[in-house]
N, C-alpha and C. Protein backbone atom coordinates (compact mmCIF):
# COMPACT_ATOMS: atom_id res chain seq x y z
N UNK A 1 39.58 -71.30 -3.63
CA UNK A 1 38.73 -70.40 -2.89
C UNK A 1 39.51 -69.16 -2.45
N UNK A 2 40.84 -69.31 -2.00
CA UNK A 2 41.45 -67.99 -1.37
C UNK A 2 41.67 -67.20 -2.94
N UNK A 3 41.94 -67.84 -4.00
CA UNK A 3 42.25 -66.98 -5.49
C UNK A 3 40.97 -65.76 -5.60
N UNK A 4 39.44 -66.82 -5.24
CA UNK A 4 38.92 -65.71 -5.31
C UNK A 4 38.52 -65.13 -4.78
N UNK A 5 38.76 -65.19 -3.22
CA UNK A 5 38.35 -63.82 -1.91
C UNK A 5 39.67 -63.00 -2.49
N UNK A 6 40.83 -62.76 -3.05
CA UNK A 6 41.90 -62.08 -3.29
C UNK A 6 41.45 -61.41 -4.48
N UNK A 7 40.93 -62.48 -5.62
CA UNK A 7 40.22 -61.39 -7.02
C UNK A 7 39.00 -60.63 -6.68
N UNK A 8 38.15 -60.80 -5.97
CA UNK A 8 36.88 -59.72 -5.84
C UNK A 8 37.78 -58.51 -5.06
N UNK A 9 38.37 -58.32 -3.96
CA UNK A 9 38.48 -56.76 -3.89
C UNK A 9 39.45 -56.01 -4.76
N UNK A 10 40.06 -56.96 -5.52
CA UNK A 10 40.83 -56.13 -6.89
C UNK A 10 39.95 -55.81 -7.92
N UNK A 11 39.33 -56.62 -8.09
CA UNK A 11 37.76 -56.01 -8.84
C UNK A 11 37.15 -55.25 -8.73
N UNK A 12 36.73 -54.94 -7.48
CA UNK A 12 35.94 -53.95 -7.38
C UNK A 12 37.14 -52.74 -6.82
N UNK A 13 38.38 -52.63 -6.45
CA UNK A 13 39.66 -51.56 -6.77
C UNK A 13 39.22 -50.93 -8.28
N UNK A 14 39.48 -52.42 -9.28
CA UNK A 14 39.09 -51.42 -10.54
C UNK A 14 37.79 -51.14 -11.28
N UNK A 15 36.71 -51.25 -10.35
CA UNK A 15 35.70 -50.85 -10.84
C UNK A 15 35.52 -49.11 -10.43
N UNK A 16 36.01 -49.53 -9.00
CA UNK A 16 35.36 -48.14 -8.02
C UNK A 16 36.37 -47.07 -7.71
N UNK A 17 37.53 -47.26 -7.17
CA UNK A 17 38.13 -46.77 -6.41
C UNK A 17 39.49 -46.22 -7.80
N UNK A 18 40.05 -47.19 -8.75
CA UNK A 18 40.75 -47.03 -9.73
C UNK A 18 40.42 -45.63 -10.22
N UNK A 19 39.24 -45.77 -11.19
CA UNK A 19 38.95 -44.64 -12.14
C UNK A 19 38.40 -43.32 -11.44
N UNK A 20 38.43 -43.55 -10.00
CA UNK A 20 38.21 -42.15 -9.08
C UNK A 20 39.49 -41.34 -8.82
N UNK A 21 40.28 -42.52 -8.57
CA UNK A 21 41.54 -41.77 -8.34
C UNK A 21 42.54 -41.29 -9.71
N UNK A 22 41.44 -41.55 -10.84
CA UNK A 22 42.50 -41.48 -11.89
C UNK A 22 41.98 -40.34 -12.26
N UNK A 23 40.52 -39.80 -12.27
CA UNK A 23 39.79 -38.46 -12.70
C UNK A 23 40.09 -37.63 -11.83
N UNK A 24 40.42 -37.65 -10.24
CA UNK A 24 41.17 -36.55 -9.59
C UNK A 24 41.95 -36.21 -9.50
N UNK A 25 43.27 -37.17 -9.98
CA UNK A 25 44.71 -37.15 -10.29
C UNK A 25 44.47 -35.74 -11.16
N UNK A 26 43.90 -35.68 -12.54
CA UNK A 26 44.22 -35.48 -13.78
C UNK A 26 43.62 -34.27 -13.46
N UNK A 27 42.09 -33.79 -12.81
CA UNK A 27 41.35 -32.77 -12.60
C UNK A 27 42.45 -31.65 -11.69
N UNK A 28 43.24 -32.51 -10.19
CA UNK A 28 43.94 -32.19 -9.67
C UNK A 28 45.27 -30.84 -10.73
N UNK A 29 45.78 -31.94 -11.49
CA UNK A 29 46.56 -31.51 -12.07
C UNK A 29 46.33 -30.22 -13.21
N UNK A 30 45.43 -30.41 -13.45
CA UNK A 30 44.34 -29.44 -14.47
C UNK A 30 44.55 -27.99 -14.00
N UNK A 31 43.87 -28.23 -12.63
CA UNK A 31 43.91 -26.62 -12.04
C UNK A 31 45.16 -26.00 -11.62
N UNK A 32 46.26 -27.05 -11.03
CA UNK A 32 47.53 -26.41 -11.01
C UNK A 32 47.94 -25.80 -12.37
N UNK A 33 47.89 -26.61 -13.17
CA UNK A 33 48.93 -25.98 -14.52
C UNK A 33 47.75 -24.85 -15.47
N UNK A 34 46.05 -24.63 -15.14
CA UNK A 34 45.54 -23.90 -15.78
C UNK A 34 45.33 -22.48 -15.60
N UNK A 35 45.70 -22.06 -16.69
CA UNK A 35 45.63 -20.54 -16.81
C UNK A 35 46.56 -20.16 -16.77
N UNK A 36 47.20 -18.57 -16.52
CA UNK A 36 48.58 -18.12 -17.00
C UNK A 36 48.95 -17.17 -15.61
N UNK A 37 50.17 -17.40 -15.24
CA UNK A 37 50.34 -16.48 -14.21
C UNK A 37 50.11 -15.27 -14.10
N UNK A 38 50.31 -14.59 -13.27
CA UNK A 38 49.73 -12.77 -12.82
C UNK A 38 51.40 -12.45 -13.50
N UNK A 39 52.38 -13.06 -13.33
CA UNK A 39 53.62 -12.20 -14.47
C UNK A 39 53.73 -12.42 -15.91
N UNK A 40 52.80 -13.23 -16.65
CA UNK A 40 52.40 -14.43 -18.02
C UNK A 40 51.65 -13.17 -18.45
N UNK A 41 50.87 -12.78 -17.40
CA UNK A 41 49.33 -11.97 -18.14
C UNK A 41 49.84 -10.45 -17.85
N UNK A 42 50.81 -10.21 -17.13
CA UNK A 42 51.25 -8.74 -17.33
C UNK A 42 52.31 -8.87 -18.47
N UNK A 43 52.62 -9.40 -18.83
CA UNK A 43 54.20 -9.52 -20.03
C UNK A 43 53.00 -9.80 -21.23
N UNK A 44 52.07 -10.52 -21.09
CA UNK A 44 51.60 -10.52 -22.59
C UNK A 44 50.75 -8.90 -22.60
N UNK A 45 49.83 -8.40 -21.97
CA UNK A 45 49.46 -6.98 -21.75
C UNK A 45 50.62 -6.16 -22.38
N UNK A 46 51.96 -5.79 -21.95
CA UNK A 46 52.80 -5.82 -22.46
C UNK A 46 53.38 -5.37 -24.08
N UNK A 47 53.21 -7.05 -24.07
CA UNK A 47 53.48 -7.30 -25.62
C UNK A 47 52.13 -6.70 -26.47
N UNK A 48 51.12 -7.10 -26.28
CA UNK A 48 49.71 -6.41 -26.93
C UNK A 48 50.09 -4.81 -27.19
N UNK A 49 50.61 -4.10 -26.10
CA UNK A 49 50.50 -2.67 -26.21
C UNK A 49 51.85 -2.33 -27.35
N UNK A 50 52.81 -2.98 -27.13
CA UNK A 50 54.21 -2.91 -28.06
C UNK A 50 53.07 -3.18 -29.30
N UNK A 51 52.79 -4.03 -29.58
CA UNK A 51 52.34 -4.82 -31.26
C UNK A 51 51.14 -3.44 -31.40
N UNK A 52 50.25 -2.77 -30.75
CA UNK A 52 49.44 -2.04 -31.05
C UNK A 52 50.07 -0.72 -31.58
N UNK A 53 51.31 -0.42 -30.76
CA UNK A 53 52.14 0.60 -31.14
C UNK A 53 52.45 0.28 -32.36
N UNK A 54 52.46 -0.60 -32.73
CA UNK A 54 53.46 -0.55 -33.91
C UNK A 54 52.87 -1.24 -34.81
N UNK A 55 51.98 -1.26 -34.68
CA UNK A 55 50.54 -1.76 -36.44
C UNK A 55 50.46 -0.24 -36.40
N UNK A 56 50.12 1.14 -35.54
CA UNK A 56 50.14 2.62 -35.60
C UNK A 56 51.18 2.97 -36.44
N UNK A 57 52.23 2.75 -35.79
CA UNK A 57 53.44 3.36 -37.32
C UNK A 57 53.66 2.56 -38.51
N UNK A 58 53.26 1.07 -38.05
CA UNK A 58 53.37 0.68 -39.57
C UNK A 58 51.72 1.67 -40.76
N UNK A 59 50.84 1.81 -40.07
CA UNK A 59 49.78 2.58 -40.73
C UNK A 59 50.22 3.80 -41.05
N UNK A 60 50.76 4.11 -40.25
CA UNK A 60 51.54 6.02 -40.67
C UNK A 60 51.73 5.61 -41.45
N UNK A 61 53.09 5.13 -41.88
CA UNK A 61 54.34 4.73 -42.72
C UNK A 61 53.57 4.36 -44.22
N UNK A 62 52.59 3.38 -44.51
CA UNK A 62 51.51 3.30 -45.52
C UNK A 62 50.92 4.58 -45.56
N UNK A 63 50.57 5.65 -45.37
CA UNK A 63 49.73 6.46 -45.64
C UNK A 63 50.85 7.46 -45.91
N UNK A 64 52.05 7.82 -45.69
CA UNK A 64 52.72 8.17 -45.52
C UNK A 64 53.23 8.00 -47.37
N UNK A 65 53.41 6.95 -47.23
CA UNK A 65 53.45 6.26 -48.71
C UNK A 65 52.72 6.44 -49.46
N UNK A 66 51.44 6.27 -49.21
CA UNK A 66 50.32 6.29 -50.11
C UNK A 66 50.21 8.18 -50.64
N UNK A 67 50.51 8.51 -49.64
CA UNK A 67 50.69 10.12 -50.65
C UNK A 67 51.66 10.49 -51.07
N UNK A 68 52.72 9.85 -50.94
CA UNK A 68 54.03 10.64 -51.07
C UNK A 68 54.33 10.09 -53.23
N UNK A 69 54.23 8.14 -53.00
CA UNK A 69 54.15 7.26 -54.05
C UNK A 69 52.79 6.38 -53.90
N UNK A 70 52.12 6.56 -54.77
CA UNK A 70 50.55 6.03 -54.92
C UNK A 70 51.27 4.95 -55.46
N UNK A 71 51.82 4.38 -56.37
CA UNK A 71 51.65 3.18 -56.85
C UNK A 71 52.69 2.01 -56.21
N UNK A 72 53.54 2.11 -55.17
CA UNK A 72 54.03 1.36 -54.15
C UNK A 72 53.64 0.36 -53.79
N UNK A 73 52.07 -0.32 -53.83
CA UNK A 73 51.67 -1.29 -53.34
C UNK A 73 51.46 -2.20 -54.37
N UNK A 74 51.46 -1.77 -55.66
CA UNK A 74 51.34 -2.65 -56.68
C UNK A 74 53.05 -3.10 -56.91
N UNK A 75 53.51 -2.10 -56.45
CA UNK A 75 55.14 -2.83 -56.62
C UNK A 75 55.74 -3.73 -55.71
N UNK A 76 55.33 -3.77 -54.65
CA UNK A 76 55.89 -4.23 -54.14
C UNK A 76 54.67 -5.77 -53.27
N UNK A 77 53.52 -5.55 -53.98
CA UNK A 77 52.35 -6.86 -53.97
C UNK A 77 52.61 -8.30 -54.40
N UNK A 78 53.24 -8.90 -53.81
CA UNK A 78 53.64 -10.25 -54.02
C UNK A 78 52.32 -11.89 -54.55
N UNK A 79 51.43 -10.84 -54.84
CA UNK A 79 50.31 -11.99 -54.82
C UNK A 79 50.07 -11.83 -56.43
């Protein structure tokens, strides 16, 4: 008889109380680590404007080419 007044409130631990504390643990943890910091999202801004700069001169640099030697892209077309 005492085995099972000791197994029912572990039972109902893992019916009720278990998988509550295991979805707020994880939800908990969710919002700390989600999204990117205010110094994450200025350094990638950043990087976006560097890489935009410089798809611009790599486009010069092709057009640049493209009039100077027209047939450059067939030479150097790896496909």
């Amino acid at each position: 008889m005492d085995a099972d007044l000791m197994f029912i409130p572990f039972i109902l631990f893992m019916i009720f109380v278990a998988p509550i504390w295991v979805i707020m643990h994880y939800r908990s943890k969710n919002q700390k680590e989600g999204g990117i910091s205010e110094a994450d999202h200025s350094r990638l801004q950043e990087l976006m404007k560097i890489a935009d700069s410089m798809m611009e001169r790599v486009e010069t640099l092709e057009s640049i080419l493209d009039h100077e030697t027209p047939g450059w892209r067939k030479k150097y077309d790896r496909h």
